[in-house]
PDB file of N, CA and C in Angstrom:
ATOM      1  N   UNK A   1       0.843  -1.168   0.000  1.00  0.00           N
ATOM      2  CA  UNK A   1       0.000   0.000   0.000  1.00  0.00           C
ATOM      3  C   UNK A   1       0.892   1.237   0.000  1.00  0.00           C
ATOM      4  N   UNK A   2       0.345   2.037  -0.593  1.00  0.00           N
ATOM      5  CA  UNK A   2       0.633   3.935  -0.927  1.00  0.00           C
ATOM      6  C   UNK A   2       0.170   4.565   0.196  1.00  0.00           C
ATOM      7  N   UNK A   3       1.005   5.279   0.876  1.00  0.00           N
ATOM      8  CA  UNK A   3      -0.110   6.112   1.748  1.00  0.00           C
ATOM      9  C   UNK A   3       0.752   6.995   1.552  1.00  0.00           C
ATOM     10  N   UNK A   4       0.056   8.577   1.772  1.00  0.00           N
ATOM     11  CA  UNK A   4       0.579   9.431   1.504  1.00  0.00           C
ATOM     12  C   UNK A   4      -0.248  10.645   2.338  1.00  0.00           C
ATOM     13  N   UNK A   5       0.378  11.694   3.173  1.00  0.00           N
ATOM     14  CA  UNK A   5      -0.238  12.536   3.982  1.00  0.00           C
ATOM     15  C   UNK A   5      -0.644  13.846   3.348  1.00  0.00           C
ATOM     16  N   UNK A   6      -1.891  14.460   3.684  1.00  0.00           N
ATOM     17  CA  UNK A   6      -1.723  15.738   3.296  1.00  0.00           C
ATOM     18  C   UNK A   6      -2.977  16.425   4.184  1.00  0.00           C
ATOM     19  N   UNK A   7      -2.064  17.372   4.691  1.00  0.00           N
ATOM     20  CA  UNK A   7      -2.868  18.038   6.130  1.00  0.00           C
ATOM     21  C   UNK A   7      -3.254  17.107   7.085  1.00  0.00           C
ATOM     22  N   UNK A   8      -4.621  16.690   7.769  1.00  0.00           N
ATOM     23  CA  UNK A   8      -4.861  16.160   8.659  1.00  0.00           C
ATOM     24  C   UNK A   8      -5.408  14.595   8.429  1.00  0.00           C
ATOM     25  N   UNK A   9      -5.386  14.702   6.976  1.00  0.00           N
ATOM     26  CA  UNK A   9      -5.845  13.346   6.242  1.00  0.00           C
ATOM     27  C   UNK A   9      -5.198  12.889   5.305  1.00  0.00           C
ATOM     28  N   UNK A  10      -5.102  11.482   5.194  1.00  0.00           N
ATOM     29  CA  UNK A  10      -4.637  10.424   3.946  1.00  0.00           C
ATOM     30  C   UNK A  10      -5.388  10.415   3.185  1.00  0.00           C
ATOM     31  N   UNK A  11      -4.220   9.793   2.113  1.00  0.00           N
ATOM     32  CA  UNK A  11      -5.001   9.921   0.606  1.00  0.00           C
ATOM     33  C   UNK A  11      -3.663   8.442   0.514  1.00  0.00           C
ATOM     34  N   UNK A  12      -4.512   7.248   0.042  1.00  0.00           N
ATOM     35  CA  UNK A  12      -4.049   6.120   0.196  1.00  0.00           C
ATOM     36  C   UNK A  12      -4.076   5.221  -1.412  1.00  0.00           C
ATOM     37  N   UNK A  13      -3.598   4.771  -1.887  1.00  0.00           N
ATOM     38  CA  UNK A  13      -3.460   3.678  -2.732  1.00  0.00           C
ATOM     39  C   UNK A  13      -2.980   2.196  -2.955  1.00  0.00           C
ATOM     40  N   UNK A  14      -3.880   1.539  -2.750  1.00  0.00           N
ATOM     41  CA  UNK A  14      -4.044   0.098  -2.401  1.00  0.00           C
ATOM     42  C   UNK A  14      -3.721  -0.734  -3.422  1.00  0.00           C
ATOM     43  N   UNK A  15      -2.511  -2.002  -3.576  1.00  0.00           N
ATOM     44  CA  UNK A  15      -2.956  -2.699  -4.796  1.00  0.00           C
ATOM     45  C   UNK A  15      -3.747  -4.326  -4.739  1.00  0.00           C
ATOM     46  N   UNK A  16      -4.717  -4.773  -5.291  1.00  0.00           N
ATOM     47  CA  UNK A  16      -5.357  -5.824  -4.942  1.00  0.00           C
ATOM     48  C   UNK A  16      -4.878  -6.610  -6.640  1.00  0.00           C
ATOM     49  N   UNK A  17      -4.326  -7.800  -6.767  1.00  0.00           N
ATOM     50  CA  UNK A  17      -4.600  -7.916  -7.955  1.00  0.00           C
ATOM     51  C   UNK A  17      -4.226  -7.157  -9.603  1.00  0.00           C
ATOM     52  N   UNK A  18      -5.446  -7.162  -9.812  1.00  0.00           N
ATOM     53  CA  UNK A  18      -5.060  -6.086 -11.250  1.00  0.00           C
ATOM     54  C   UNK A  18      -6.169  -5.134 -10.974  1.00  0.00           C
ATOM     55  N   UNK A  19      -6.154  -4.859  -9.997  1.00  0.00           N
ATOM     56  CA  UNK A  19      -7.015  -3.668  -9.194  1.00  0.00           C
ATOM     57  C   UNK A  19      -6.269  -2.723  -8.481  1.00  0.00           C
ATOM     58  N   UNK A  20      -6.744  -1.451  -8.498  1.00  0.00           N
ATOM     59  CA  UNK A  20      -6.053  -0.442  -7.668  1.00  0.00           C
ATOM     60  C   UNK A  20      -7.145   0.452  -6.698  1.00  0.00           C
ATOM     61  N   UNK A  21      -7.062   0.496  -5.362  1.00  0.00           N
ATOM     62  CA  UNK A  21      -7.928   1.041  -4.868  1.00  0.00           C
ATOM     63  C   UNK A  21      -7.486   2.437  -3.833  1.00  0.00           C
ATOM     64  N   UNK A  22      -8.159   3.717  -4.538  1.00  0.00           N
ATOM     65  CA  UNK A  22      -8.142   4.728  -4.402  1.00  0.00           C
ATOM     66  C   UNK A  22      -8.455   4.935  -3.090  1.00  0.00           C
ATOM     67  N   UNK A  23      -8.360   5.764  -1.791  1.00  0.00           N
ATOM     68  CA  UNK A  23      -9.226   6.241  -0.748  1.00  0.00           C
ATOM     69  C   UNK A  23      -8.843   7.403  -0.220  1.00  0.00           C
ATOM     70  N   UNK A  24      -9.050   8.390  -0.097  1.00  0.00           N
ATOM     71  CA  UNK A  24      -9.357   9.904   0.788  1.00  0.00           C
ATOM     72  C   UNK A  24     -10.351   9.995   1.812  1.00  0.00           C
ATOM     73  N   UNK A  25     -10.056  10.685   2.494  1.00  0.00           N
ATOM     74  CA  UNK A  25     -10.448  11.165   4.096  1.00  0.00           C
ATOM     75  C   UNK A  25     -11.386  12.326   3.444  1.00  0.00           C
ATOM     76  N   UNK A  26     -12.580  12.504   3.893  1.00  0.00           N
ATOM     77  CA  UNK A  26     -13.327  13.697   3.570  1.00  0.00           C
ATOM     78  C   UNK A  26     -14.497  13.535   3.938  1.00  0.00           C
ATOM     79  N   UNK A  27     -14.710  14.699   4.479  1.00  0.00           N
ATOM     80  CA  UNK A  27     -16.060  14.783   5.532  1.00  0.00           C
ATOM     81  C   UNK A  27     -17.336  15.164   4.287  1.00  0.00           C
ATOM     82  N   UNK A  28     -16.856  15.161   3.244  1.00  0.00           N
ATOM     83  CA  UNK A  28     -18.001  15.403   1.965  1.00  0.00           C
ATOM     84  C   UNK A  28     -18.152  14.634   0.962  1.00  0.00           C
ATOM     85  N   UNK A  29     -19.299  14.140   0.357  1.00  0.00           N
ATOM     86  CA  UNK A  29     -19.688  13.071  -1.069  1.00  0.00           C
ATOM     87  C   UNK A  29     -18.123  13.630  -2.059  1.00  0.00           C
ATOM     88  N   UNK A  30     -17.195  12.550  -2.207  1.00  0.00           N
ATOM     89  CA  UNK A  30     -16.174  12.615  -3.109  1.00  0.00           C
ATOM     90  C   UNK A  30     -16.300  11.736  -4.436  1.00  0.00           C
ATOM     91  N   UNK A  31     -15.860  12.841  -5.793  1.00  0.00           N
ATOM     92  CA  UNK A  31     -15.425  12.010  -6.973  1.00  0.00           C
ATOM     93  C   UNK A  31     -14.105  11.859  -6.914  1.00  0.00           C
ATOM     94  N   UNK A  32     -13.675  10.784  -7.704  1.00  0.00           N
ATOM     95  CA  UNK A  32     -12.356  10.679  -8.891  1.00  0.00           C
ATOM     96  C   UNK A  32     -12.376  10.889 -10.038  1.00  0.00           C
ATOM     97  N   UNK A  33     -11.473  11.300 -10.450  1.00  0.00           N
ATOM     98  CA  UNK A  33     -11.493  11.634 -11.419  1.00  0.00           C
ATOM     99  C   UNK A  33     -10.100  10.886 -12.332  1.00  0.00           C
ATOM    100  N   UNK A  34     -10.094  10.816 -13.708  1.00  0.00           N
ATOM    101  CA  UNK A  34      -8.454   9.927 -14.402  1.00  0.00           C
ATOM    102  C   UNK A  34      -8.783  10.178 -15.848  1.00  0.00           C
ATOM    103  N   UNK A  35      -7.310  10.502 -16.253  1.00  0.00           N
ATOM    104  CA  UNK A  35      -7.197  10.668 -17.717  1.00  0.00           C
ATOM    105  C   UNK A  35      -7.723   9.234 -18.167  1.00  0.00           C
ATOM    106  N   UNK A  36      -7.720   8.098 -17.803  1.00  0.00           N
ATOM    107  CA  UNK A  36      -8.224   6.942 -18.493  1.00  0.00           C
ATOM    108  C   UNK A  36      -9.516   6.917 -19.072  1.00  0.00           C
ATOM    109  N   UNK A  37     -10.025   7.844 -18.779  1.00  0.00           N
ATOM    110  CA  UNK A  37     -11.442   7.986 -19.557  1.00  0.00           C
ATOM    111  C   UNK A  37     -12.262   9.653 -19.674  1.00  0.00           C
ATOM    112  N   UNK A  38     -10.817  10.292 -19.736  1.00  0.00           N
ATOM    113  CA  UNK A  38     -10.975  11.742 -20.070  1.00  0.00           C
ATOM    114  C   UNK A  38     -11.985  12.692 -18.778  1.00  0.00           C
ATOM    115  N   UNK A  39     -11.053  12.077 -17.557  1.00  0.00           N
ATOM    116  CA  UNK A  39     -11.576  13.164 -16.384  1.00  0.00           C
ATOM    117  C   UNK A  39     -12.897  12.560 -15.857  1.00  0.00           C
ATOM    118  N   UNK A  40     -13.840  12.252 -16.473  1.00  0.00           N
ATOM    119  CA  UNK A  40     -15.400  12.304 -16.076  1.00  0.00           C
ATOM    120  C   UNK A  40     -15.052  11.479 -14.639  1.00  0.00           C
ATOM    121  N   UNK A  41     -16.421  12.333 -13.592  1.00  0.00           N
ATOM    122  CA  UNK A  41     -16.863  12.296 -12.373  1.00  0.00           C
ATOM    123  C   UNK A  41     -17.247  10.371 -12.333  1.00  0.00           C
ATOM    124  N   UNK A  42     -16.701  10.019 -10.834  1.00  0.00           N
ATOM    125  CA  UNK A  42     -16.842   8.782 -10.188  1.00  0.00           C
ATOM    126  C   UNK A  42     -16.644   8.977  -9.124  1.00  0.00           C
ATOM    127  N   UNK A  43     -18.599   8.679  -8.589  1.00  0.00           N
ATOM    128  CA  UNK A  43     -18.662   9.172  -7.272  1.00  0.00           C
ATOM    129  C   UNK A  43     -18.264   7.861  -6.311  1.00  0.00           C
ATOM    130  N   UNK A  44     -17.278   7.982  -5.595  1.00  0.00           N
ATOM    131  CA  UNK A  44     -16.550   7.103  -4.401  1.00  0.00           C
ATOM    132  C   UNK A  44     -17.662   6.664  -3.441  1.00  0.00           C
ATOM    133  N   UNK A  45     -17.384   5.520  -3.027  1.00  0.00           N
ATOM    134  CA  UNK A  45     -18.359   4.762  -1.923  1.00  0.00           C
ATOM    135  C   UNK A  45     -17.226   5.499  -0.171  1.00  0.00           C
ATOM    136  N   UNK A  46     -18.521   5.334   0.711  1.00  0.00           N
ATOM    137  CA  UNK A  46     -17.714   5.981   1.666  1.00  0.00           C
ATOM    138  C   UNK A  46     -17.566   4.391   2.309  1.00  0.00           C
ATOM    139  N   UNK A  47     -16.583   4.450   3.144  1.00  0.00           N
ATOM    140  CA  UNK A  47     -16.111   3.777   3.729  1.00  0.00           C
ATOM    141  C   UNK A  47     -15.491   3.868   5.098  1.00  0.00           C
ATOM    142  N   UNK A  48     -15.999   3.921   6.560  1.00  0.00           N
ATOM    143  CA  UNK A  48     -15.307   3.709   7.440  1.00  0.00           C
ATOM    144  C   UNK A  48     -14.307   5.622   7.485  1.00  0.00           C
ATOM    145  N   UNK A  49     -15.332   6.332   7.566  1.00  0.00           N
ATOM    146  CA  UNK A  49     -14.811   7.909   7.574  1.00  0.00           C
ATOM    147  C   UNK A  49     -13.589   8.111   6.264  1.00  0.00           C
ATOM    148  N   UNK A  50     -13.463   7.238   5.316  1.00  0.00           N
ATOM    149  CA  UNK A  50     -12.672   7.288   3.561  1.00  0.00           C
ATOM    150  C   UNK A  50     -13.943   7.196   3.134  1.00  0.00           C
ATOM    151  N   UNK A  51     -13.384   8.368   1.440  1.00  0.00           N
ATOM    152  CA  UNK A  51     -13.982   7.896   0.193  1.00  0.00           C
ATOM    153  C   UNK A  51     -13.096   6.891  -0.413  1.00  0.00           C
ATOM    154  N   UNK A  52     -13.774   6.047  -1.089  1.00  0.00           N
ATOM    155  CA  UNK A  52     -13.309   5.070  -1.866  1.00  0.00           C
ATOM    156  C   UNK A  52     -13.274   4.324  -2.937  1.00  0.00           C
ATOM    157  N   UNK A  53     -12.638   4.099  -3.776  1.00  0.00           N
ATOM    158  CA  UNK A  53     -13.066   3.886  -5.345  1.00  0.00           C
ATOM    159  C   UNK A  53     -12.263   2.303  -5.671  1.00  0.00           C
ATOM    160  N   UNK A  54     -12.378   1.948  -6.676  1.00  0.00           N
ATOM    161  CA  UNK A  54     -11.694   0.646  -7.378  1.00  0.00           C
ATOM    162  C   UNK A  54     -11.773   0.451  -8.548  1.00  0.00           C
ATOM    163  N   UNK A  55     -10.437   0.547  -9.173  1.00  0.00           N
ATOM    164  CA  UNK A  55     -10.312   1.047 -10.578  1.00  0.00           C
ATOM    165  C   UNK A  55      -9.598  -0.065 -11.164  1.00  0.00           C
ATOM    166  N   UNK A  56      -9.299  -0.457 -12.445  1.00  0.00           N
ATOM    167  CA  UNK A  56      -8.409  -1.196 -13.047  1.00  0.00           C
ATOM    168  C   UNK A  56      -7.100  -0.597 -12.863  1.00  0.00           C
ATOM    169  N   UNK A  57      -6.232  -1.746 -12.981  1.00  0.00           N
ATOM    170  CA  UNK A  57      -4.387  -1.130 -12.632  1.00  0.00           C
ATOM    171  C   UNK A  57      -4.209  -0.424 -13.952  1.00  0.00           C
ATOM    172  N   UNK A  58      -3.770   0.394 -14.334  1.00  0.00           N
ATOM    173  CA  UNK A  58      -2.973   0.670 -15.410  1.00  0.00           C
ATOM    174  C   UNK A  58      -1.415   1.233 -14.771  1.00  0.00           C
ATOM    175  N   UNK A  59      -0.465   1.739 -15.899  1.00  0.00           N
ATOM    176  CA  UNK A  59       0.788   1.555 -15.824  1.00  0.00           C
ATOM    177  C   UNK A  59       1.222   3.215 -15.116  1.00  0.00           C
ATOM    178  N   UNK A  60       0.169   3.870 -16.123  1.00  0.00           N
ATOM    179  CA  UNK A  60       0.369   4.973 -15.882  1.00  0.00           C
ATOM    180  C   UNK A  60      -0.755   6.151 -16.375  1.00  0.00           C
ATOM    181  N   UNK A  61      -1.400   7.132 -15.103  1.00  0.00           N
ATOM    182  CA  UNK A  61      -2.321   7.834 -15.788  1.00  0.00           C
ATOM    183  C   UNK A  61      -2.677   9.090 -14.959  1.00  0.00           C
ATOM    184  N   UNK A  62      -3.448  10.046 -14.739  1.00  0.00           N
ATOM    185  CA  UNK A  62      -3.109  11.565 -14.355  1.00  0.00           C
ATOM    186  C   UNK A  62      -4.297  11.312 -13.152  1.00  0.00           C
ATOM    187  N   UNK A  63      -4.772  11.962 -12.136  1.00  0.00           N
ATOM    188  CA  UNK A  63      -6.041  11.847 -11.061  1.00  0.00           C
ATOM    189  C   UNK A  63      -5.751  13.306 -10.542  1.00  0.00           C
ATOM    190  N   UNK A  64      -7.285  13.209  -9.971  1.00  0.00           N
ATOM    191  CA  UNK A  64      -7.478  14.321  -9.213  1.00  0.00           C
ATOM    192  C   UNK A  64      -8.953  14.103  -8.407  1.00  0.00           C
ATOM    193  N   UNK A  65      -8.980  14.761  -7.023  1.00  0.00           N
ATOM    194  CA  UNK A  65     -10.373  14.354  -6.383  1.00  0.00           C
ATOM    195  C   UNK A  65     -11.494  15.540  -6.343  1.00  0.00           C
ATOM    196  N   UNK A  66     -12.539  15.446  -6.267  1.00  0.00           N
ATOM    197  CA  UNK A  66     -13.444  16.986  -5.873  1.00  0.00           C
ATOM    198  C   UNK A  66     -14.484  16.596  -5.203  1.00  0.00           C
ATOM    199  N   UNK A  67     -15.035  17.522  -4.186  1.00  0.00           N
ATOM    200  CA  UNK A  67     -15.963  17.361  -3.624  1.00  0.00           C
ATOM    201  C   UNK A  67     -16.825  19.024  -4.158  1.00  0.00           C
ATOM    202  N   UNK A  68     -18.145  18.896  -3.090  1.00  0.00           N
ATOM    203  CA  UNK A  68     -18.764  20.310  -3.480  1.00  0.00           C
ATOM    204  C   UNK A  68     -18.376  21.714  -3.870  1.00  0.00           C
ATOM    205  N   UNK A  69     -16.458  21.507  -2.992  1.00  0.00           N
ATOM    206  CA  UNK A  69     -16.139  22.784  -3.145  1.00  0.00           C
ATOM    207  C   UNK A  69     -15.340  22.901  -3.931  1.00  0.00           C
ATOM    208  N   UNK A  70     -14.946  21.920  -4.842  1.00  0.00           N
ATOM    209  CA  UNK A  70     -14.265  21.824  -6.025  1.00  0.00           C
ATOM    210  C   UNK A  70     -13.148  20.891  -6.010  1.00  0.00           C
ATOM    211  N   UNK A  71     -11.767  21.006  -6.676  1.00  0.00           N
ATOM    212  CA  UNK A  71     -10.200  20.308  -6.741  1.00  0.00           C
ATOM    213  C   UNK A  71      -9.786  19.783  -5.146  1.00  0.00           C
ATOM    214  N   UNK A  72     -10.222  19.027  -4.704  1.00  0.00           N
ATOM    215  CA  UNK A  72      -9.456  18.348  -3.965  1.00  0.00           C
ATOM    216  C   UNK A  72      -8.059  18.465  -3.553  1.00  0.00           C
ATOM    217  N   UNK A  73      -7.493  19.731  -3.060  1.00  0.00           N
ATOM    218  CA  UNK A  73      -5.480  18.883  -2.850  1.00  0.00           C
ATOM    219  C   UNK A  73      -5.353  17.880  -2.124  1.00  0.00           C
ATOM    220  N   UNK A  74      -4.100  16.587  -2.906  1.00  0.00           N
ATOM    221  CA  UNK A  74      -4.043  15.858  -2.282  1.00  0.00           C
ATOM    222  C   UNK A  74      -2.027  16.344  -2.954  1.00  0.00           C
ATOM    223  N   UNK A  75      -1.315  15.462  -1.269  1.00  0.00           N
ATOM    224  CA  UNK A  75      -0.090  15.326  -1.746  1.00  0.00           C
ATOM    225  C   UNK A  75       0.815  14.282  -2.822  1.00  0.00           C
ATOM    226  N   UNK A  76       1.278  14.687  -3.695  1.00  0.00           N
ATOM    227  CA  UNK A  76       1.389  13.322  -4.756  1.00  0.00           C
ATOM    228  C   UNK A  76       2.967  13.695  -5.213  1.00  0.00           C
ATOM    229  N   UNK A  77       3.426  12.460  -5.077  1.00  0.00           N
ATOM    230  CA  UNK A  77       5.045  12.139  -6.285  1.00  0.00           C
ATOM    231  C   UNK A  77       5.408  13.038  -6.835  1.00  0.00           C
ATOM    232  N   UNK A  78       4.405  13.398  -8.107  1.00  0.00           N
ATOM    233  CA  UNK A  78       4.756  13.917  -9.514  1.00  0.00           C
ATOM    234  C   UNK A  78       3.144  14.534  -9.891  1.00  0.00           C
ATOM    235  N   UNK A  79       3.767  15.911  -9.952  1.00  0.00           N
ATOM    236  CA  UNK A  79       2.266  16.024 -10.305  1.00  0.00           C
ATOM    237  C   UNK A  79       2.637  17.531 -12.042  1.00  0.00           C
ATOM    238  N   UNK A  80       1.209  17.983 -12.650  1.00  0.00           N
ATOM    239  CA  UNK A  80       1.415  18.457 -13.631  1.00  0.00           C
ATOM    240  C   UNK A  80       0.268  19.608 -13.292  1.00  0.00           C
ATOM    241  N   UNK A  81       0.532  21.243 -13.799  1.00  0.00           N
ATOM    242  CA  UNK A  81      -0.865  21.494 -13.815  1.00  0.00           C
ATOM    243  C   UNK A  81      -1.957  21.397 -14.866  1.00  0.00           C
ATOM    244  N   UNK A  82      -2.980  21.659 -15.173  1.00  0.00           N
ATOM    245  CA  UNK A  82      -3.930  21.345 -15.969  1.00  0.00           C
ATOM    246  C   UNK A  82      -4.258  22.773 -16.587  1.00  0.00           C
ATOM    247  N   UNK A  83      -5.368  22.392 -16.991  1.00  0.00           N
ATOM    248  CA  UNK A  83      -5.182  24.541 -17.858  1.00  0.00           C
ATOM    249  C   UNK A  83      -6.004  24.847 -17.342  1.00  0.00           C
ATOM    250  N   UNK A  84      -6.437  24.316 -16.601  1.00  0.00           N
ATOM    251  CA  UNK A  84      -7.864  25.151 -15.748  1.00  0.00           C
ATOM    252  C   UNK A  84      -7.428  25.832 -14.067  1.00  0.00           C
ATOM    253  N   UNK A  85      -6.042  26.374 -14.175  1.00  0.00           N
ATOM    254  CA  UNK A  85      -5.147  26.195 -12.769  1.00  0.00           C
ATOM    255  C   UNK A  85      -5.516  25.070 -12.176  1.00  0.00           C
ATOM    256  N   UNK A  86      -5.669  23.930 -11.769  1.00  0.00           N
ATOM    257  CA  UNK A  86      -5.363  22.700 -10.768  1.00  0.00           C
ATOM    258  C   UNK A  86      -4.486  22.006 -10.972  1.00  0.00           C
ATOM    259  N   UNK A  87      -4.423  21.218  -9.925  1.00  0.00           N
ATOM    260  CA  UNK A  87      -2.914  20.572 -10.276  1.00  0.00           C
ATOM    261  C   UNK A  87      -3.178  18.543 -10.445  1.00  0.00           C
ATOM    262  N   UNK A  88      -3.199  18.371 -11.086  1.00  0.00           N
ATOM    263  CA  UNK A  88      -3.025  17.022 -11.315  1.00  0.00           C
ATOM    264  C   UNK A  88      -1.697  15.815 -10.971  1.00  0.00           C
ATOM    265  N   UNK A  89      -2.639  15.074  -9.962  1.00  0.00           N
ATOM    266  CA  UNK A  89      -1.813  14.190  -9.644  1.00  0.00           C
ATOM    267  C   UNK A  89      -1.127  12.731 -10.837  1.00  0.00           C
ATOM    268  N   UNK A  90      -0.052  12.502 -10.779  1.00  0.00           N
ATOM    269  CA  UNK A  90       0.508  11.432 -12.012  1.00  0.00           C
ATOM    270  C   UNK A  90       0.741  10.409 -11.477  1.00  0.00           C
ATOM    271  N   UNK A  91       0.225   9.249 -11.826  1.00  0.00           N
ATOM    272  CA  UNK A  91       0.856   7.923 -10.938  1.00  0.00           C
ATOM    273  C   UNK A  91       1.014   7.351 -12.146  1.00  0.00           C
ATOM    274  N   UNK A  92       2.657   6.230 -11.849  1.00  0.00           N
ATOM    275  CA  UNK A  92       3.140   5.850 -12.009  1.00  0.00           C
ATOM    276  C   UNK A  92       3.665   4.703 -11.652  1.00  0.00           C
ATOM    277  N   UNK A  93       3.460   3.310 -12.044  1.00  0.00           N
ATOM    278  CA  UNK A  93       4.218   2.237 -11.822  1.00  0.00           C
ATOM    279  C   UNK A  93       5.378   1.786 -11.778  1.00  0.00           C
TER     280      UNK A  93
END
């Protein structure tokens, strides 16, 4: 497992398989978001005070989270910005 801190909450990445499972701390209904299918909204199951998602593994591809109040920061590796000012997280295998 990935864990990774930012402010008072984790933002975690799990590998199961040929599965990868996403989770953030957030007191609000959270999406994901991934260049693997051009950004579009995936609203996370909550879990145990985490949002949480489960995605196919790929090798390599861009994320970012939002809730009501918009871009999510989370702390990440490698990240890029986007043209809309946010910053996009890059994961990498």
């Amino acid at each position: 497992m990935i864990s990774i801190m930012y402010g008072c909450a984790a933002h975690e990445i799990e590998f199961k398989g040929d599965k990868m499972i996403f989770s953030v701390k957030n007191d609000r209904e959270t999406y994901f978001h991934y260049s693997v299918d051009n950004f579009k909204p995936h609203k996370m199951e909550k879990d145990d005070g985490y949002w949480t998602i489960v995605v196919d593994k790929k090798d390599e591809f861009k994320f970012f989270y939002t809730d009501d109040r918009g871009v999510k920061s989370v702390d990440c590796v490698e990240v890029e910005n986007d043209d809309f000012g946010n910053i996009n997280c890059i994961f990498k295998m």
